[in-house]
N, C-alpha and C. Protein backbone atom coordinates (compact mmCIF):
# COMPACT_ATOMS: atom_id res chain seq x y z
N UNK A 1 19.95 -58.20 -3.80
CA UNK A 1 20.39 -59.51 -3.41
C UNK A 1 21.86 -59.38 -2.96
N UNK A 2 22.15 -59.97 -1.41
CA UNK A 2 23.81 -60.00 -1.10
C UNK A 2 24.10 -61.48 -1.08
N UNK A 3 25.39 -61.20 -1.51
CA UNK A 3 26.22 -62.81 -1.23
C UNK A 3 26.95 -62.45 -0.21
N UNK A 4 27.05 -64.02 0.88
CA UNK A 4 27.70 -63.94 1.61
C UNK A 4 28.39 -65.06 1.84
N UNK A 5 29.63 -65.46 2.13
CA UNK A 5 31.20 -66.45 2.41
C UNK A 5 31.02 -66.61 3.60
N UNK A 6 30.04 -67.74 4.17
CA UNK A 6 29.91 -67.95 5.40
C UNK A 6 30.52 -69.38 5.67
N UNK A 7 30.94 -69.60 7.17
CA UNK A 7 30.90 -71.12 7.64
C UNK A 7 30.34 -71.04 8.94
N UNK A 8 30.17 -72.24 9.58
CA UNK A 8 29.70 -72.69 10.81
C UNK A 8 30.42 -73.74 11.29
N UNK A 9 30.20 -74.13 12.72
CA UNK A 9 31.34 -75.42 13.10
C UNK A 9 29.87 -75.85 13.61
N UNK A 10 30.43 -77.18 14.21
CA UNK A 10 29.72 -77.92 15.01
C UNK A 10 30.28 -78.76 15.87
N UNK A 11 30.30 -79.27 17.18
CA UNK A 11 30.52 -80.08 18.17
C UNK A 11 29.37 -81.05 18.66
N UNK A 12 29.68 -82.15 18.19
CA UNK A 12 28.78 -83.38 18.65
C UNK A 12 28.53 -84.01 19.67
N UNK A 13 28.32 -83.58 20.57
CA UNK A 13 28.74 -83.86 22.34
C UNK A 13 27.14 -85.00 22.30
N UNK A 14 26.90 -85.49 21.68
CA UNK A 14 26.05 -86.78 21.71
C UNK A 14 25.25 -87.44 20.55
N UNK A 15 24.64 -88.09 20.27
CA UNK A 15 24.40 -89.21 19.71
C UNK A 15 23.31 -88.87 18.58
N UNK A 16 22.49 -87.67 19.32
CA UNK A 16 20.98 -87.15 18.47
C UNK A 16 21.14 -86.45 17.30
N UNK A 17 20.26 -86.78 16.38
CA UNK A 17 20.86 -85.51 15.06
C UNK A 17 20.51 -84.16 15.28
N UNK A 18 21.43 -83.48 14.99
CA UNK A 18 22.12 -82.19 15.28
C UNK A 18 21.69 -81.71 13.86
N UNK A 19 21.09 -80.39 14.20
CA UNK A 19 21.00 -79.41 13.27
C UNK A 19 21.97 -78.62 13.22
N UNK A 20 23.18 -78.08 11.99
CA UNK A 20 24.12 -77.49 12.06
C UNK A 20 24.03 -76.21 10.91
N UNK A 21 22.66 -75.97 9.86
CA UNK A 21 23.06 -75.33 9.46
C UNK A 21 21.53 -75.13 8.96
N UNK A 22 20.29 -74.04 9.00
CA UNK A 22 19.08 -73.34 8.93
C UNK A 22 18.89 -72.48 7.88
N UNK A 23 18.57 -72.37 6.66
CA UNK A 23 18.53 -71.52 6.03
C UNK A 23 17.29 -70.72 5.84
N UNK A 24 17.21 -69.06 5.85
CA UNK A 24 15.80 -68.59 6.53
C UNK A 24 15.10 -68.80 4.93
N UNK A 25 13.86 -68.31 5.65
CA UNK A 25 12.96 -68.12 4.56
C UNK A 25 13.32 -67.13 3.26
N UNK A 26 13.96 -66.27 3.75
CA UNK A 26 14.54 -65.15 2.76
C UNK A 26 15.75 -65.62 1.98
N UNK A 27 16.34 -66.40 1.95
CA UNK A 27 17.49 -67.18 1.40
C UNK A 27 17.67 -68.30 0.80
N UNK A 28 19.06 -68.26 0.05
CA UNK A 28 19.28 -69.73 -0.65
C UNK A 28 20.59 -69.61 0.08
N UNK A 29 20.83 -71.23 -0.26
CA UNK A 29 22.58 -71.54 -0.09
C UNK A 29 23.03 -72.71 -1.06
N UNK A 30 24.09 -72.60 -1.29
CA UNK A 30 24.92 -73.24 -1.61
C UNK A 30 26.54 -73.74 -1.36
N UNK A 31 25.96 -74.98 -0.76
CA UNK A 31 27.10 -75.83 0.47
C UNK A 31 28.03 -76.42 -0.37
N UNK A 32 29.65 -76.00 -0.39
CA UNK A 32 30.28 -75.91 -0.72
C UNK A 32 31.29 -77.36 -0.42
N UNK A 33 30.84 -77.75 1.15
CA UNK A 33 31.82 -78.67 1.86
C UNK A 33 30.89 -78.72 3.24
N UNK A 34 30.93 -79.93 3.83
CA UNK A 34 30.50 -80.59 5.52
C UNK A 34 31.82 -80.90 5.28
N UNK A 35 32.36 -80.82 6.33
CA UNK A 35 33.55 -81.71 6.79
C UNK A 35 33.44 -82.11 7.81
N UNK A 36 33.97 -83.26 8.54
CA UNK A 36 33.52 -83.82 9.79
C UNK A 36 35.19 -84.75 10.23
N UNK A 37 35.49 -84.55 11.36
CA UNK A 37 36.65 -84.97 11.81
C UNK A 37 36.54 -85.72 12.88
N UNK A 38 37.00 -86.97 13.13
CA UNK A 38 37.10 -87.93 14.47
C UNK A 38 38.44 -87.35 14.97
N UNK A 39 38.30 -87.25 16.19
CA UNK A 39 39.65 -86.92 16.88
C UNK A 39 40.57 -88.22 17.34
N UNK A 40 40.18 -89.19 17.36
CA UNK A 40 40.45 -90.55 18.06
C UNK A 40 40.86 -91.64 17.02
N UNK A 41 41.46 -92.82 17.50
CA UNK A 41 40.72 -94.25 17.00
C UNK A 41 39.72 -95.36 17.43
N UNK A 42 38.27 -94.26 16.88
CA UNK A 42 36.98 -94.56 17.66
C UNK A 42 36.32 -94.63 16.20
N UNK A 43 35.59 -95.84 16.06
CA UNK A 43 34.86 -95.60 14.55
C UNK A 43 34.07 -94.97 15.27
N UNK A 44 33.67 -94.50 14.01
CA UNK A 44 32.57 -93.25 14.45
C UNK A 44 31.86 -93.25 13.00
N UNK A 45 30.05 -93.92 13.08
CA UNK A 45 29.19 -93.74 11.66
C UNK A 45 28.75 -92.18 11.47
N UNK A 46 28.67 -91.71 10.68
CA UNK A 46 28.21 -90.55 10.51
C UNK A 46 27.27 -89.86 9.52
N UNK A 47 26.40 -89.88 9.75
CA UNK A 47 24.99 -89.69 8.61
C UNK A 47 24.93 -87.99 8.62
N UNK A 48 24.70 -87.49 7.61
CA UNK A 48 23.93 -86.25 7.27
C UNK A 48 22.66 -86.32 6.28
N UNK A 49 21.55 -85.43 6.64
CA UNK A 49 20.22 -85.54 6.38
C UNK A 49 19.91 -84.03 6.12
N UNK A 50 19.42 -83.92 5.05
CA UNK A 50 18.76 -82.90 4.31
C UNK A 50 16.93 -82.44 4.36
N UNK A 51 17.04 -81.84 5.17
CA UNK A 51 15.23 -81.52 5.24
C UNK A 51 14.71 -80.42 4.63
N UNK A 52 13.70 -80.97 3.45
CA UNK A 52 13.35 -79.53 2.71
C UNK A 52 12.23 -79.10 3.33
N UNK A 53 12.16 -77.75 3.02
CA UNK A 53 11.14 -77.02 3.80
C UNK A 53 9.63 -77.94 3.55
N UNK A 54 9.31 -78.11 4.86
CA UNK A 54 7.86 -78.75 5.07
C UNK A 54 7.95 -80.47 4.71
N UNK A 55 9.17 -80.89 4.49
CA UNK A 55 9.41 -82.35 4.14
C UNK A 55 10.04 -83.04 5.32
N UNK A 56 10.42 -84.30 4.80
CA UNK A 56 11.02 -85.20 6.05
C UNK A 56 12.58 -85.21 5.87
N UNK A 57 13.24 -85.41 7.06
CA UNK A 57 14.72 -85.65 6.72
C UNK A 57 14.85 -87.22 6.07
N UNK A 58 15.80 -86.31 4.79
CA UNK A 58 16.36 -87.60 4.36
C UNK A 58 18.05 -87.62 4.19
N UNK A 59 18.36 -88.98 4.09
CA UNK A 59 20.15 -88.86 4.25
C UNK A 59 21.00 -88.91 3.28
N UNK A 60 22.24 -88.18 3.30
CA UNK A 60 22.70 -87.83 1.94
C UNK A 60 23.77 -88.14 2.19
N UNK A 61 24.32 -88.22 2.93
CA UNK A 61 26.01 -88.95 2.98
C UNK A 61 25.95 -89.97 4.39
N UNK A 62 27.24 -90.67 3.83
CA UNK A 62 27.25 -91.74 5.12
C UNK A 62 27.98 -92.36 5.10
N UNK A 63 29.37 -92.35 5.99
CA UNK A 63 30.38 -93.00 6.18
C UNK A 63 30.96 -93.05 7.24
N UNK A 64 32.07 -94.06 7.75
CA UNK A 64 32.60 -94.40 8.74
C UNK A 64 33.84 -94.06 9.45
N UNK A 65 34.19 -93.43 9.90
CA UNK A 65 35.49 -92.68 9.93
C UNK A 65 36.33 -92.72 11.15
N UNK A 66 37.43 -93.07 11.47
CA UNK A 66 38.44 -93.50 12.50
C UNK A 66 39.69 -92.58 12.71
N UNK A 67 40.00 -91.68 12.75
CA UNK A 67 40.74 -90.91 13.40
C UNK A 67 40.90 -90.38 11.76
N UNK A 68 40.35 -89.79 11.45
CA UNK A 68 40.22 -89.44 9.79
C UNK A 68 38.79 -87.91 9.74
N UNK A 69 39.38 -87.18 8.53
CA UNK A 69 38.75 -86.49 7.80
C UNK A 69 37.84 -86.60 6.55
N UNK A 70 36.75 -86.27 6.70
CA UNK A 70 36.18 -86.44 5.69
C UNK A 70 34.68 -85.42 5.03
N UNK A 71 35.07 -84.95 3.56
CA UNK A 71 33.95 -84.04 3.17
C UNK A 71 32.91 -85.10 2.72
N UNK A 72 31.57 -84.38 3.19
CA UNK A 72 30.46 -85.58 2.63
C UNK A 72 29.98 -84.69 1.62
N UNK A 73 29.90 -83.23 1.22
CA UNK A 73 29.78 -82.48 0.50
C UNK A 73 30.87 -83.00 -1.13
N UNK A 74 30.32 -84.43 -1.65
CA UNK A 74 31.41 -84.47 -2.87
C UNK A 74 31.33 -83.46 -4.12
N UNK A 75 30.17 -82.36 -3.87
CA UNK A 75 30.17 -81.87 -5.52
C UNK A 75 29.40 -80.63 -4.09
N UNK A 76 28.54 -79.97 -4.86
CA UNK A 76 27.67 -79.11 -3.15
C UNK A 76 26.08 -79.84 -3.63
N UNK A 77 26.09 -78.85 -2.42
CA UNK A 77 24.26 -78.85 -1.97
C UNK A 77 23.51 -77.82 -2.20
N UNK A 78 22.42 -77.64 -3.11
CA UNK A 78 21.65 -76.73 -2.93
C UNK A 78 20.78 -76.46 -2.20
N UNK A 79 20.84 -75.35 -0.96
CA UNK A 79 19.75 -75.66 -0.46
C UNK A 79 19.13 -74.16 -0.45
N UNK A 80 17.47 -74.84 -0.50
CA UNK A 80 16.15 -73.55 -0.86
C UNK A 80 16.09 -72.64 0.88
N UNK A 81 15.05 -71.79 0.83
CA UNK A 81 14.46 -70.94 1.73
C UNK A 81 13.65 -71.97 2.59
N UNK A 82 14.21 -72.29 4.02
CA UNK A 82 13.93 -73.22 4.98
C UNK A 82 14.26 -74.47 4.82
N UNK A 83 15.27 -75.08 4.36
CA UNK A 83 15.75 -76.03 3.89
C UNK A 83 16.57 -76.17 5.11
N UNK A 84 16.90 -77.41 5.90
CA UNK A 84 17.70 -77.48 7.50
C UNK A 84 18.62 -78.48 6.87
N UNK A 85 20.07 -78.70 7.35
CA UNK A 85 21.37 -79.57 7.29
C UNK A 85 21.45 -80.15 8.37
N UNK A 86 21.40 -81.58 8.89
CA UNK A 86 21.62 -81.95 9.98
C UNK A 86 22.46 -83.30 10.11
N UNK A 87 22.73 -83.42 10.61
CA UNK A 87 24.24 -84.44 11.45
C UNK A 87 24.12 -85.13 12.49
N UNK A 88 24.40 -86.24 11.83
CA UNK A 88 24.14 -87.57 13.19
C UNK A 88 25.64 -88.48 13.42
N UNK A 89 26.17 -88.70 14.84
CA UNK A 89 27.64 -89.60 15.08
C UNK A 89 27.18 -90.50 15.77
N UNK A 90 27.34 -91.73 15.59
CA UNK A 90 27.02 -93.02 16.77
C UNK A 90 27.58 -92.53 17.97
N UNK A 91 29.11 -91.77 18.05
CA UNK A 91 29.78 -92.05 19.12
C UNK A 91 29.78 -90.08 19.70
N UNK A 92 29.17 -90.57 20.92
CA UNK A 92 29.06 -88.74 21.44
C UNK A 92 30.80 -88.62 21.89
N UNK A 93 31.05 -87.06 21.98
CA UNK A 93 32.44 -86.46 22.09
C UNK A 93 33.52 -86.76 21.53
N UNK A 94 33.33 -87.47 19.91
CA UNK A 94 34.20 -87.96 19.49
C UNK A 94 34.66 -87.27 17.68
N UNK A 95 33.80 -86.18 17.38
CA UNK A 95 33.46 -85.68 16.52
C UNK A 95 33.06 -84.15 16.39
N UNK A 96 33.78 -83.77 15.44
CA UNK A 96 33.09 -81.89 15.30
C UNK A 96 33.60 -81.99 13.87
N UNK A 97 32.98 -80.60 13.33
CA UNK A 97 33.75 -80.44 11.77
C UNK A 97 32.62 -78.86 11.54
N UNK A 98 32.63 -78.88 10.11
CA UNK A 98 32.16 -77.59 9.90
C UNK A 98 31.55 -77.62 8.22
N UNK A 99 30.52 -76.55 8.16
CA UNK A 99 29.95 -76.31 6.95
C UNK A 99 30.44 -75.05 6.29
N UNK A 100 30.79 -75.15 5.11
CA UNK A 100 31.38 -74.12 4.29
C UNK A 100 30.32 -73.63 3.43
N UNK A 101 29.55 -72.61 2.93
CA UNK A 101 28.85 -71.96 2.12
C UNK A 101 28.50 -70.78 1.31
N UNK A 102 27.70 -70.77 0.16
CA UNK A 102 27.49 -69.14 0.47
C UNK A 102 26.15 -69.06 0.24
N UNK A 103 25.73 -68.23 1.33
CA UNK A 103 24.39 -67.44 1.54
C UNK A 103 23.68 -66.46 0.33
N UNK A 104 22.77 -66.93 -0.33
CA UNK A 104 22.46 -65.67 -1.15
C UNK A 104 21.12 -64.85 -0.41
N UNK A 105 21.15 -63.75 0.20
CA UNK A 105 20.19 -63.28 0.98
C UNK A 105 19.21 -62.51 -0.17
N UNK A 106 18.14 -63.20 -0.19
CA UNK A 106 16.80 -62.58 -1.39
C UNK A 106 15.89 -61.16 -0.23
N UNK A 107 16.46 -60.87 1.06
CA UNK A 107 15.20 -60.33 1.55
C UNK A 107 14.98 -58.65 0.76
N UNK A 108 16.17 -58.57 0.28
CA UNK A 108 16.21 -57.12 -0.11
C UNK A 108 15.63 -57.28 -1.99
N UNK A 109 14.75 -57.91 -2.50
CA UNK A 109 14.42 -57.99 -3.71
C UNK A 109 13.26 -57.33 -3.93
N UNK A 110 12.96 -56.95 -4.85
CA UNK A 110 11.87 -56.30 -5.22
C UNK A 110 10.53 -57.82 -5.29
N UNK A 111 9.40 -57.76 -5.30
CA UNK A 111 8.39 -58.19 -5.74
C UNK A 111 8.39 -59.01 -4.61
C-alpha cells in the first residue's frame, strides 16, 4: 500500500457540474480541503456533490461567495474506490480553486 500528498485545481469556465476529482477502483482518499475562490464581485452559488460508486450525486456543501475564499471541506471526506467529487458555479468564468488529499493506492496488496 502507497500514500500519496496529492492536489488538483480546477477552472470553471461554465455552469455544468464539473467533475474535479475520480478516485480509481484500486484506491481510497481522504480530502483534506475543496477550496473554491471567486475572483470578482460576482455572487457566485456553489454546490459540491459526492457520488459513491454506483450511486447518485448528492450535495455536501453549499455556499455563496463574492470575491471571497472558501473551504467546503470543514472536517474531510472520505472517499471509497470509485467514489467521484464534483462542482457546480451558477456563474461560468468566475471561479477555480483546488482539492487537497491523500491517495491511499491498495493496487499493490496482497489478496
Amino acid at each position: 500500500m502507497a500514500n500519496f500528498y496529492k492536489s488538483e485545481t480546477f477552472d470553471l469556465t461554465d455552469t455544468a457540474l464539473t467533475t474535479v476529482l475520480t478516485i480509481s477502483t484500486s484506491a481510497i482518499a481522504i480530502v483534506k480541503s475543496v477550496q473554491a475562490c471567486v475572483i470578482d464581485n460576482t455572487n457566485v452559488d456553489f454546490e459540491v456533490f459526492l457520488k459513491k460508486s454506483g450511486g447518485s450525486d448528492v450535495e455536501i456543501a453549499h455556499s455563496t461567495l463574492n470575491k471571497a475564499t472558501d473551504n467546503f471541506s470543514k472536517d474531510v471526506i472520505n472517499m471509497e474506490a470509485g467514489d467521484i467529487l464534483k462542482v457546480k458555479a451558477s456563474v461560468a468564468d468566475k471561479a477555480s480553486g483546488q482539492v487537497s488529499y491523500l491517495l491511499i493506492d491498495r493496487s499493490q496488496e496482497n489478496g
